[in-house]
N, C-alpha and C. Protein backbone atom coordinates (compact mmCIF):
# COMPACT_ATOMS: atom_id res chain seq x y z
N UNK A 1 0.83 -1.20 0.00
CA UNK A 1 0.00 0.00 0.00
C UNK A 1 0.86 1.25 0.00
N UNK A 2 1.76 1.24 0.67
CA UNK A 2 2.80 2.10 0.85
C UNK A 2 3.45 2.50 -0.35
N UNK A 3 4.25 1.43 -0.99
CA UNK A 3 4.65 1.60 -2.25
C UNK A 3 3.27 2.30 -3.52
N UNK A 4 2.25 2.18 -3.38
CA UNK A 4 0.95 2.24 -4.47
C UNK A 4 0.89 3.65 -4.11
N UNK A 5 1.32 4.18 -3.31
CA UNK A 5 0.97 6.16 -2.58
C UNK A 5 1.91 6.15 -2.62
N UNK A 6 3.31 5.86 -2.63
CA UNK A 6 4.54 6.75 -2.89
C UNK A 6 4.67 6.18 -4.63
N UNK A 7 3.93 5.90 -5.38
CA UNK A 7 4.34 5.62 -6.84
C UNK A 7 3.24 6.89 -7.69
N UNK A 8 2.22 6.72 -6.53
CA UNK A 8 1.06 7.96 -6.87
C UNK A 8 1.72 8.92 -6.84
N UNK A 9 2.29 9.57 -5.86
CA UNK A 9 3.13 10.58 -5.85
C UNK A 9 3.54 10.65 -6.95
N UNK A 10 3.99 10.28 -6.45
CA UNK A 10 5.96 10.74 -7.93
C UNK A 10 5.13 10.58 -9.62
N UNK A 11 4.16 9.85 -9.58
CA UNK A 11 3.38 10.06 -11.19
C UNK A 11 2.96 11.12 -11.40
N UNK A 12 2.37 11.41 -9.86
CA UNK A 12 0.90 13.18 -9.90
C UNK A 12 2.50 13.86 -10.02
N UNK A 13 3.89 13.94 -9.51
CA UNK A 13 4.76 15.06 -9.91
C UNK A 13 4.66 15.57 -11.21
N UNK A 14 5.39 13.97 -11.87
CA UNK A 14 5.80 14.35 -12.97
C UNK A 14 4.69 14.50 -14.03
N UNK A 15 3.74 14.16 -13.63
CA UNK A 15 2.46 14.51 -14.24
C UNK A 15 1.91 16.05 -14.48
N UNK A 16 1.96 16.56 -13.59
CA UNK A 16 1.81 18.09 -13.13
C UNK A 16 3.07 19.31 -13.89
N UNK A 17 4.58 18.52 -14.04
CA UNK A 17 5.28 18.95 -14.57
C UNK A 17 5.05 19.02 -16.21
N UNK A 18 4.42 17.71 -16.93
CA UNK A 18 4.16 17.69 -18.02
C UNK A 18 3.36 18.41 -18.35
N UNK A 19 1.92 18.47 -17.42
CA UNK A 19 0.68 19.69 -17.81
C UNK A 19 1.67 20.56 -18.04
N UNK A 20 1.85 21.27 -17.13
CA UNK A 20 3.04 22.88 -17.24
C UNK A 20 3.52 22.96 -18.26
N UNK A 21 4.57 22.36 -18.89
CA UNK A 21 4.93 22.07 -19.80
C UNK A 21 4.28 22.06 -21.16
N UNK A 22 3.11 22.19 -21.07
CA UNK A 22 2.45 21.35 -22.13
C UNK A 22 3.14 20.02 -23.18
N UNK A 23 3.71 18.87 -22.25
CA UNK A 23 4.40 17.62 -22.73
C UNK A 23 3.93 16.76 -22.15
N UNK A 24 2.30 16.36 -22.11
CA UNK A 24 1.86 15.07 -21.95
C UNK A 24 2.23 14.07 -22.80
N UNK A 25 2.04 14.42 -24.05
CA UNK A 25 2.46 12.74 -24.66
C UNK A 25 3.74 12.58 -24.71
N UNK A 26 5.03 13.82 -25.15
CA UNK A 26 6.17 13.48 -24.77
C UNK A 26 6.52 12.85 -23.90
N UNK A 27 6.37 13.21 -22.76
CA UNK A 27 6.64 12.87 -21.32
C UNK A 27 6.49 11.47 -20.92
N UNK A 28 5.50 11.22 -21.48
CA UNK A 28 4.58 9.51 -21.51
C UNK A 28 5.43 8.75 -22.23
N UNK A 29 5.68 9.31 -23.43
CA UNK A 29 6.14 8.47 -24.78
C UNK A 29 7.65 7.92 -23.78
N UNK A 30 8.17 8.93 -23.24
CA UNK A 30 9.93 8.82 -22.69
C UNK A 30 9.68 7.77 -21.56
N UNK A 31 8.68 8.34 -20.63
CA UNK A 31 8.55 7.22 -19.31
C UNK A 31 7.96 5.88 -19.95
N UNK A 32 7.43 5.51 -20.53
CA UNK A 32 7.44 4.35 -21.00
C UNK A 32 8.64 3.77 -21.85
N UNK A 33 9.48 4.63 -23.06
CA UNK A 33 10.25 4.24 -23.38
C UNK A 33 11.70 3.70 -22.02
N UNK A 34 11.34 4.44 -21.05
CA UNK A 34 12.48 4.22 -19.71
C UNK A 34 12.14 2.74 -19.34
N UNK A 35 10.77 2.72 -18.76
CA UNK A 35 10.52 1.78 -18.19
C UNK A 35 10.29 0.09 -19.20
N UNK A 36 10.25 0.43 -20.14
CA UNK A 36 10.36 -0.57 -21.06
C UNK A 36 11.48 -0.62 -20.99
N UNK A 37 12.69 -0.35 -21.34
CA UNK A 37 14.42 -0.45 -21.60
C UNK A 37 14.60 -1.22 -20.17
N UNK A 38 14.46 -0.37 -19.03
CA UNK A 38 14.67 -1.09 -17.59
C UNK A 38 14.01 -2.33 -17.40
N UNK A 39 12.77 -2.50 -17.52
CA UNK A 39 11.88 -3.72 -17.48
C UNK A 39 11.72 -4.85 -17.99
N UNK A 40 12.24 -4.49 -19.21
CA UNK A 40 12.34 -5.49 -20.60
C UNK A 40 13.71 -6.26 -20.70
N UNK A 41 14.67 -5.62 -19.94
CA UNK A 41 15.83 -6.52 -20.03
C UNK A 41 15.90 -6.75 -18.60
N UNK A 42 16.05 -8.12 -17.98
CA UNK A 42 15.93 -8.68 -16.62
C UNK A 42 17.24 -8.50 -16.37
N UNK A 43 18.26 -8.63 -16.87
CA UNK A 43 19.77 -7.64 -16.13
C UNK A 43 19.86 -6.27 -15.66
N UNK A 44 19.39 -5.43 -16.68
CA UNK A 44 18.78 -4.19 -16.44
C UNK A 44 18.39 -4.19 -14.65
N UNK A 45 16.84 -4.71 -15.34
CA UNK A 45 15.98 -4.30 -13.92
C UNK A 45 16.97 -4.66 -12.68
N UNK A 46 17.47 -5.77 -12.75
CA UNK A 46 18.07 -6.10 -11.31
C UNK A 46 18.77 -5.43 -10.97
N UNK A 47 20.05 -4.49 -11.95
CA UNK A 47 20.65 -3.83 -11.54
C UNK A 47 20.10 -2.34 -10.91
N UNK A 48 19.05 -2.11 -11.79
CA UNK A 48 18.43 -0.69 -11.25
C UNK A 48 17.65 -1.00 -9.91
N UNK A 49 17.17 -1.69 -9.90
CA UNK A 49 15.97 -2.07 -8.83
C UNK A 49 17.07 -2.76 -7.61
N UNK A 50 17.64 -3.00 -7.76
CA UNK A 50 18.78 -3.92 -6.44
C UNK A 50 19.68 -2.45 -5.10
N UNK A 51 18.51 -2.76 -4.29
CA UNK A 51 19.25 -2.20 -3.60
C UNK A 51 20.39 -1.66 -2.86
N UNK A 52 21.37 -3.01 -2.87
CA UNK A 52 23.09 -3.03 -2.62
C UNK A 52 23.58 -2.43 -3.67
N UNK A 53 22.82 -2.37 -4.60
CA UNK A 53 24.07 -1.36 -5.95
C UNK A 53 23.93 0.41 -5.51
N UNK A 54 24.99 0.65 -5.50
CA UNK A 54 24.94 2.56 -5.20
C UNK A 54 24.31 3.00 -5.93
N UNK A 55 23.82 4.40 -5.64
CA UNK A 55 22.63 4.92 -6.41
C UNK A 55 23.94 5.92 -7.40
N UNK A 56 25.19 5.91 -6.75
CA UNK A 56 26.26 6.30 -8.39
C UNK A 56 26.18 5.64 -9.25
N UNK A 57 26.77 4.32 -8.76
CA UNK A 57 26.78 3.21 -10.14
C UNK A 57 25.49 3.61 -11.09
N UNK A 58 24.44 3.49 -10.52
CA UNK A 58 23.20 3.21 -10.96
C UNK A 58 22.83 4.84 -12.30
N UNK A 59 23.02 5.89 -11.49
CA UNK A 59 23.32 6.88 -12.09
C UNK A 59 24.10 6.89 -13.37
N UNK A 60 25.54 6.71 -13.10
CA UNK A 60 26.36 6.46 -14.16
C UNK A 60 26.22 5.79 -15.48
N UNK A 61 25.60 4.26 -15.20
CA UNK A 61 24.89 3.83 -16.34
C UNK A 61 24.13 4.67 -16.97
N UNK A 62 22.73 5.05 -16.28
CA UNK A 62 21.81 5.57 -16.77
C UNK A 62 22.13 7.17 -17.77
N UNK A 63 22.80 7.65 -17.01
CA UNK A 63 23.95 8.72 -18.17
C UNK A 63 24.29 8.43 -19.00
N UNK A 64 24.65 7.19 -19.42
CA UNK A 64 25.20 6.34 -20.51
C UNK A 64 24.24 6.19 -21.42
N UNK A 65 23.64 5.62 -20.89
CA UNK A 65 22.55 5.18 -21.39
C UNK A 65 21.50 6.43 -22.14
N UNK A 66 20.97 7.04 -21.57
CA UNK A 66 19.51 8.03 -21.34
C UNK A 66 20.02 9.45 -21.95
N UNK A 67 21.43 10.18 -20.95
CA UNK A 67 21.43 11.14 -21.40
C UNK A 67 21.53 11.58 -23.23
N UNK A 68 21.20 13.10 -22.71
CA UNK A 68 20.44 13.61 -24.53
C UNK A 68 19.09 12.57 -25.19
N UNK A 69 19.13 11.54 -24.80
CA UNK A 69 17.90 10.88 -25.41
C UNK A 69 16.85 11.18 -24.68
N UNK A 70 16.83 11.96 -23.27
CA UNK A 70 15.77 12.23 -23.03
C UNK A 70 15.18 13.80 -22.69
N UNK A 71 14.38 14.58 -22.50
CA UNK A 71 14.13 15.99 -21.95
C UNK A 71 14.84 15.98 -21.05
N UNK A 72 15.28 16.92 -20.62
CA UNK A 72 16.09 17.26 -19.44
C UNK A 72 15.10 16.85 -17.73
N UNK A 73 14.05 17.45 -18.11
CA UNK A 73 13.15 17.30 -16.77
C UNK A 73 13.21 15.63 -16.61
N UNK A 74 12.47 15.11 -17.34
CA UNK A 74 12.35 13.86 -17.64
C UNK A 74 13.74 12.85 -17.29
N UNK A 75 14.74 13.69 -17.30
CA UNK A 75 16.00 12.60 -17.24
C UNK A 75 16.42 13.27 -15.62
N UNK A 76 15.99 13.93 -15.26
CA UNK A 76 16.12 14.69 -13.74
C UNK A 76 14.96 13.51 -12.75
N UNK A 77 14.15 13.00 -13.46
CA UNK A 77 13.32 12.66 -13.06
C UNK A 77 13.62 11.30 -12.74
N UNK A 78 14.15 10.59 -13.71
CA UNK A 78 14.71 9.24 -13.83
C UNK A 78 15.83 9.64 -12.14
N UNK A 79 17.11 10.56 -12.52
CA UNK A 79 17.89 10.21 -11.31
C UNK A 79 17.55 10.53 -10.11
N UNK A 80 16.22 11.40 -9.88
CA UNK A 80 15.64 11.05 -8.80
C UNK A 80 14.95 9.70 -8.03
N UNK A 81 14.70 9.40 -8.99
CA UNK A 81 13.76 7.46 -8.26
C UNK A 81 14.95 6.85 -8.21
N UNK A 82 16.25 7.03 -8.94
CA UNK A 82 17.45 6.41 -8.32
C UNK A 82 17.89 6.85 -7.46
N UNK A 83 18.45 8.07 -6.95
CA UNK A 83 18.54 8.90 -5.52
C UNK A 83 17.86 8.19 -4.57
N UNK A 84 16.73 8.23 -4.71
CA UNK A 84 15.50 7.76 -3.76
C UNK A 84 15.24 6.21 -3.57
N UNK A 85 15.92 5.54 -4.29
CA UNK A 85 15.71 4.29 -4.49
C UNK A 85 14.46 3.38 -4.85
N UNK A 86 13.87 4.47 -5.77
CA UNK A 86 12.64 3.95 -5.80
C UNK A 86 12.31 3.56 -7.34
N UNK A 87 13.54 2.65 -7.96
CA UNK A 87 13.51 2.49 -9.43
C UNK A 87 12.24 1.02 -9.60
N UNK A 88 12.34 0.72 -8.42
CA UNK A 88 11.47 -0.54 -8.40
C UNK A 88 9.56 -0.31 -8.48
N UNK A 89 9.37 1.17 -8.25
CA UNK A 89 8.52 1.54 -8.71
C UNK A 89 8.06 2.36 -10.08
N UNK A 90 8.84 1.64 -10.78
CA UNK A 90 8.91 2.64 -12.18
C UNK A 90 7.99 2.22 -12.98
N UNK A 91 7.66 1.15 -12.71
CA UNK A 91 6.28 0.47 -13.55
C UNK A 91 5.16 1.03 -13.06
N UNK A 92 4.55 1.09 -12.10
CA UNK A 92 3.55 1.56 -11.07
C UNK A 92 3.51 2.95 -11.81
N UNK A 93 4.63 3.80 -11.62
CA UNK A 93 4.68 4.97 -11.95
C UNK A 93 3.83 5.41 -13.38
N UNK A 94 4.68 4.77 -14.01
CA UNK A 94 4.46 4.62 -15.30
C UNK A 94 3.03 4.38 -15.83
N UNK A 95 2.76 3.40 -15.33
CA UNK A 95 1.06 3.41 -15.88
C UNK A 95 0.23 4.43 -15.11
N UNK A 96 0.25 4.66 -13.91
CA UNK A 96 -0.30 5.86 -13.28
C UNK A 96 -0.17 6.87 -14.19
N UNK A 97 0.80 7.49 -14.33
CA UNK A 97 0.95 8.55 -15.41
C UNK A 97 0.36 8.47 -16.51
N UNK A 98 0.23 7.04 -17.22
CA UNK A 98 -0.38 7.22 -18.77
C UNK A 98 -1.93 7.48 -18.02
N UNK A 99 -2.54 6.64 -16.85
CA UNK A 99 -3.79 6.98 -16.48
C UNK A 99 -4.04 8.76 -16.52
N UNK A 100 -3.20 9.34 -15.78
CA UNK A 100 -3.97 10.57 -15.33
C UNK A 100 -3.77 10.92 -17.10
N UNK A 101 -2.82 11.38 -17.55
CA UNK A 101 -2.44 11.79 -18.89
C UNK A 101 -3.37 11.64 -19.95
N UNK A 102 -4.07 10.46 -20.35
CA UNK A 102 -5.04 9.88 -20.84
C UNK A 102 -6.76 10.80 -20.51
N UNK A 103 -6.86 10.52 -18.87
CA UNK A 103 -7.69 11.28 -18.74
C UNK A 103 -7.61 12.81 -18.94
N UNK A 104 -7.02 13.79 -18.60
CA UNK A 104 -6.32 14.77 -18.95
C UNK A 104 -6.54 15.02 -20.29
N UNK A 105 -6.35 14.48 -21.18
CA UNK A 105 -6.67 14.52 -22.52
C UNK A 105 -8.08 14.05 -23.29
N UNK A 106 -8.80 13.23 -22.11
CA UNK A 106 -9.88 12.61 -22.80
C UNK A 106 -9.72 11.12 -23.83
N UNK A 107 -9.00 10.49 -23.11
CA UNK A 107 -8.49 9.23 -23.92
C UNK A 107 -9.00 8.09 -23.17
N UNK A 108 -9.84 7.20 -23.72
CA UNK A 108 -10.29 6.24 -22.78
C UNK A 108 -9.78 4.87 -23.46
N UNK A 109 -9.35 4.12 -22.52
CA UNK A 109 -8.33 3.03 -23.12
C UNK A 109 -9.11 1.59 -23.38
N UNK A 110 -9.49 1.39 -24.40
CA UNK A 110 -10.00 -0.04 -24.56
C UNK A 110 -9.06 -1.14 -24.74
N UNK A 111 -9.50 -2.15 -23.87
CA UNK A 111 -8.61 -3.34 -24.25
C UNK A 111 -9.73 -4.11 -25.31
N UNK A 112 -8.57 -4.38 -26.34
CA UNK A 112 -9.96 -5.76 -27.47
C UNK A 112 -8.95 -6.98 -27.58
N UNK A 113 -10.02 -8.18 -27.36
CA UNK A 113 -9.29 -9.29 -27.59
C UNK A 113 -9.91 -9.75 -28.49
N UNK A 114 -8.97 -10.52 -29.22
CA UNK A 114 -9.34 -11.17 -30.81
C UNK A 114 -9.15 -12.32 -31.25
N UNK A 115 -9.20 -13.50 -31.81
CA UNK A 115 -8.58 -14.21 -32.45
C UNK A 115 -7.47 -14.52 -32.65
N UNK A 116 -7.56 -13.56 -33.67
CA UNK A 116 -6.56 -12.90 -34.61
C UNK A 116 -6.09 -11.55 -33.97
N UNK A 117 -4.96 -11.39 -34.91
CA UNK A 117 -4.43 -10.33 -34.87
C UNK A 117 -5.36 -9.27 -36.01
N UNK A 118 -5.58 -7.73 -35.14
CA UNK A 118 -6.73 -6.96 -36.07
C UNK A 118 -5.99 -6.45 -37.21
N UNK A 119 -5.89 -5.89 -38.46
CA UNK A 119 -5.81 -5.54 -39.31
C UNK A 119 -5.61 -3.89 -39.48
N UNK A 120 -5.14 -3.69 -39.63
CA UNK A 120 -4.85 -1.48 -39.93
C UNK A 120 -6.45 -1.33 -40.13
N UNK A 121 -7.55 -1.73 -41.02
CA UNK A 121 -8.01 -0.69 -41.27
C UNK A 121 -9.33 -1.26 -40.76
N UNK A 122 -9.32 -2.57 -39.71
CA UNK A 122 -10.44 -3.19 -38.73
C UNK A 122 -10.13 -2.74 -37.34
N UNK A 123 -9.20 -2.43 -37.77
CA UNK A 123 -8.49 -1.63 -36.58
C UNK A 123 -8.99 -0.50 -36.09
N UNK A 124 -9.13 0.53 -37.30
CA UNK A 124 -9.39 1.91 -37.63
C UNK A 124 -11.14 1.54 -37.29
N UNK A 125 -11.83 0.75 -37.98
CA UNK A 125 -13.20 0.79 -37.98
C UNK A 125 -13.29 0.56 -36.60
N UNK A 126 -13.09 -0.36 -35.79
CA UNK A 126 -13.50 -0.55 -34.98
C UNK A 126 -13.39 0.26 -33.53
N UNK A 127 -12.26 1.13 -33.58
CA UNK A 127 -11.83 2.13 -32.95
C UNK A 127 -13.01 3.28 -33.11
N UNK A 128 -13.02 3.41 -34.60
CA UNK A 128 -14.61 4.51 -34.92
C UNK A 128 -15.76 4.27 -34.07
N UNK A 129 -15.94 3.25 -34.12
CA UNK A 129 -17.06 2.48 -33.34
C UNK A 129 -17.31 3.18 -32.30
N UNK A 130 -15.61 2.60 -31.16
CA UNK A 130 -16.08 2.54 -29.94
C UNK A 130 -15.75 4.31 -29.68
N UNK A 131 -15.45 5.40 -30.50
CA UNK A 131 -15.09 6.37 -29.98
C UNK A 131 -16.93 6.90 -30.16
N UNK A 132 -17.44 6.66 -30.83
CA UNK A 132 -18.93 7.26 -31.42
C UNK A 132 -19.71 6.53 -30.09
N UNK A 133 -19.75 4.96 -29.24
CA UNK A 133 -20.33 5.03 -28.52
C UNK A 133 -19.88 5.28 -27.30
N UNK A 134 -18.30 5.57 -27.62
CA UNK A 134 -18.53 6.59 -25.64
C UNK A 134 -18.28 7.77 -25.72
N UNK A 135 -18.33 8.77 -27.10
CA UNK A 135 -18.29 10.08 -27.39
C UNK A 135 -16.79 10.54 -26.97
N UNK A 136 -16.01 9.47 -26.71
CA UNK A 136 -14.20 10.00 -26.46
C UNK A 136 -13.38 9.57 -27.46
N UNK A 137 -12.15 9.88 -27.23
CA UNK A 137 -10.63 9.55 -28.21
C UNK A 137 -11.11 7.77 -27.14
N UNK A 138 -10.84 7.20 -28.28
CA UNK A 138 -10.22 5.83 -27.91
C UNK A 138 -9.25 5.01 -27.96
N UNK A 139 -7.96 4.83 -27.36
CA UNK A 139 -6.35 4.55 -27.56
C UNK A 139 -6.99 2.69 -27.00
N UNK A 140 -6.37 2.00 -28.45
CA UNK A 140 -6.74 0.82 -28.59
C UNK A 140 -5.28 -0.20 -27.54
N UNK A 141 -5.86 -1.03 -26.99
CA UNK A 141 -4.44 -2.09 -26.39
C UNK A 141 -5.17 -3.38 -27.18
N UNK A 142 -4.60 -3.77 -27.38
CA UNK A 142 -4.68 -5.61 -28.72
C UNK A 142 -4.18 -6.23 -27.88
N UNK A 143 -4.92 -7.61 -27.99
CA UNK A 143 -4.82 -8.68 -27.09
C UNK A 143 -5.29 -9.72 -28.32
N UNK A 144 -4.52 -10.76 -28.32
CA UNK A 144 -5.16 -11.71 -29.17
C UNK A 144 -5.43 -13.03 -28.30
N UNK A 145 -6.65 -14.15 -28.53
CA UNK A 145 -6.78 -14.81 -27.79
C UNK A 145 -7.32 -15.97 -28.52
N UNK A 146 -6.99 -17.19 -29.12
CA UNK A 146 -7.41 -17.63 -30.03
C UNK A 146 -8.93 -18.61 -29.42
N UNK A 147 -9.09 -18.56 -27.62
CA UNK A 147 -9.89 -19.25 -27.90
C UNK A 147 -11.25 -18.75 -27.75
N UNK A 148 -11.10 -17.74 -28.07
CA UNK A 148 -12.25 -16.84 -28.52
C UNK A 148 -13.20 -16.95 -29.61
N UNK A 149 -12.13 -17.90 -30.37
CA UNK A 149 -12.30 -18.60 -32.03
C UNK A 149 -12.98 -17.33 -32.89
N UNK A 150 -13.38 -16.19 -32.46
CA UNK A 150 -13.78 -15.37 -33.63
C UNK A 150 -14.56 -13.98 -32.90
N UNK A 151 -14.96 -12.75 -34.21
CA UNK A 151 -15.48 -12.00 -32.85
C UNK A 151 -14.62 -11.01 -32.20
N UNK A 152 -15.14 -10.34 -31.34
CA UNK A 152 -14.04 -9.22 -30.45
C UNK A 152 -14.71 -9.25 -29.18
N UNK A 153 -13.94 -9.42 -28.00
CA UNK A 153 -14.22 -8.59 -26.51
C UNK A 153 -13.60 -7.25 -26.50
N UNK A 154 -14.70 -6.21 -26.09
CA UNK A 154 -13.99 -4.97 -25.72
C UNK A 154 -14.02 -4.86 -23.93
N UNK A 155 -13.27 -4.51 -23.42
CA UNK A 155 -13.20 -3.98 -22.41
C UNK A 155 -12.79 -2.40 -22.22
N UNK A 156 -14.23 -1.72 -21.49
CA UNK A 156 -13.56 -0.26 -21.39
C UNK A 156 -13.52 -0.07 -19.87
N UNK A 157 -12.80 -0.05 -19.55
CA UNK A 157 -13.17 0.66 -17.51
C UNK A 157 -14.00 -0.93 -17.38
N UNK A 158 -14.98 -1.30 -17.02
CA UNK A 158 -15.71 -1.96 -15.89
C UNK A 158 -16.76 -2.49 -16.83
N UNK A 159 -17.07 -1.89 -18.07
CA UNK A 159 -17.93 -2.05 -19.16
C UNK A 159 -17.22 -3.31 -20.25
N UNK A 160 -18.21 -4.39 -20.49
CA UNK A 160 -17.53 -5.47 -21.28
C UNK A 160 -18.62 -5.59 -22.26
N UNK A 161 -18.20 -5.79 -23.79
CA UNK A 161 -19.08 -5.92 -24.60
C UNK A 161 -18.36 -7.16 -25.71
N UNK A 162 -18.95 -8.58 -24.77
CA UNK A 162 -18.58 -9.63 -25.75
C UNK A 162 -19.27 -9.58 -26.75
N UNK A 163 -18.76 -9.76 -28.23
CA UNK A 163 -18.96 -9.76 -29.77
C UNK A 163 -18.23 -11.29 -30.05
N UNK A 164 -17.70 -11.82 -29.20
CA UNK A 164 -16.82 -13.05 -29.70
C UNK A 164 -17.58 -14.24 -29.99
N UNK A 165 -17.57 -15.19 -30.70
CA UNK A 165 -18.38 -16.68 -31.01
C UNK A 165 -18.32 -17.29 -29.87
N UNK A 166 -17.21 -17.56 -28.99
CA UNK A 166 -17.07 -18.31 -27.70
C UNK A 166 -18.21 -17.81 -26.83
N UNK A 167 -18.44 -16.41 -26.51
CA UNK A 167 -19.35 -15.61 -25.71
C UNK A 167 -21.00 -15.50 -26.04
N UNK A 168 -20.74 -15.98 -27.49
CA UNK A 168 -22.49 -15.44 -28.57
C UNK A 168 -22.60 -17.92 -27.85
N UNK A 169 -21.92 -18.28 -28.09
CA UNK A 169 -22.08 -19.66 -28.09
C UNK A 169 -22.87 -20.44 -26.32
N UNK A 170 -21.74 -19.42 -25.27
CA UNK A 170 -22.10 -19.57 -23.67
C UNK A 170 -23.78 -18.98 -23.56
N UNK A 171 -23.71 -18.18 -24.48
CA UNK A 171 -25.34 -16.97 -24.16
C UNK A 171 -25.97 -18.10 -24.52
N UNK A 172 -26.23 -18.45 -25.51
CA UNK A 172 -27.20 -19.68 -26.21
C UNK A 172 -27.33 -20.48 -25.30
N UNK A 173 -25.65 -21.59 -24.77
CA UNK A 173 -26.22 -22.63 -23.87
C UNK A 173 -26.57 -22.07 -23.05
N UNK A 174 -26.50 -21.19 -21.97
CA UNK A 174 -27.05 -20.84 -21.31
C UNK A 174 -28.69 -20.62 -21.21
N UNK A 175 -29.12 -20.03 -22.51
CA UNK A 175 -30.44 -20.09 -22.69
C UNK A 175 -31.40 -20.97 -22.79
N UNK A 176 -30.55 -21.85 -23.76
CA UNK A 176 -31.12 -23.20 -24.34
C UNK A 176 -31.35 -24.01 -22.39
N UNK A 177 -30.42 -23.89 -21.62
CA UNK A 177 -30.32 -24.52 -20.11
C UNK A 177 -31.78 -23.89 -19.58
N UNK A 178 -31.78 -22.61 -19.69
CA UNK A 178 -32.99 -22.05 -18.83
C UNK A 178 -34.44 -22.00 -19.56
N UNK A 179 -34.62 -22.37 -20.65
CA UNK A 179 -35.67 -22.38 -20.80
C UNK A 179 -36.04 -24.50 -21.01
N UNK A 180 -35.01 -25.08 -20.62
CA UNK A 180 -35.39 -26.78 -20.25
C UNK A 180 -36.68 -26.91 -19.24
């Protein structure tokens, strides 16, 4: 719990810095590009996230690494959660931030699961769709799931709208059960 309010923090910072700024999606685009690079390679993370390593060492890399590739604030920002030792919350961070940012902008995030993999321009339609029935920007996350066998689940927030054959197939037995 502790960690979930000190990750809130430090997102509402640098969050607040980006409003100012006017660099929400920059800002986003970099903290995810951070936390992907750190996260995505399991040597990485251990070294950033491992507490017995000095927060120089840790620094030093990340200079190596980061500097000029990132805004200045943004790379001030990074050697603070290393200062602080709080690189192990960089994920937490990270999606917090795309949350407020998202809202902030009016972006509501659908997850769709598919079959298949969607197509550029089923992609595009179906995005139309869901922006016309919740009247917002809709930033798509793809999930493919084959045993869905066909069809789309959307998930928005708390709202689920199975379209999939697996889901149109459960409704039926289900029906076909209750009216025995």
């Amino acid at each position: 719990m502790l960690n979930l309010q000190l990750a809130k923090k430090y997102s509402r910072a640098i969050f607040e810095i980006a409003q100012d700024e006017n660099k929400l999606t920059e800002y986003g685009r970099e903290l995810a590009e951070v936390t992907g690079a750190v996260f995505g390679e399991p040597t990485l993370k251990g070294f950033a996230t491992n507490p017995q390593v000095p927060p120089e060492a840790k620094k030093a890399l990340f200079k190596k690494i980061f500097e000029g590739e990132l805004s200045p604030n943004m790379f001030n920002f990074i050697m603070l959660l290393i200062e602080k030792h709080r690189m192990e919350l960089l994920e937490t961070i990270d999606a917090q931030y795309q949350d407020f940012s998202n809202k902030a902008q009016g972006i509501v995030v659908a997850d769709i699961t598919t079959a298949m993999p969607l197509t550029g321009e089923l992609e595009e339609l179906l995005r139309q769709k869901l922006q016309q029935a919740t009247g917002r920007t809709v930033q798509l996350r793809r999930h493919v799931d084959e045993s869905i066998i066909g069809g789309a689940i959307a998930q928005i927030g708390d709202k689920r709208i199975d379209g999939s054959v697996n889901g149109r197939l459960a409704a039926l037995r289900a029906e076909i059960l209750a009216n025995k």
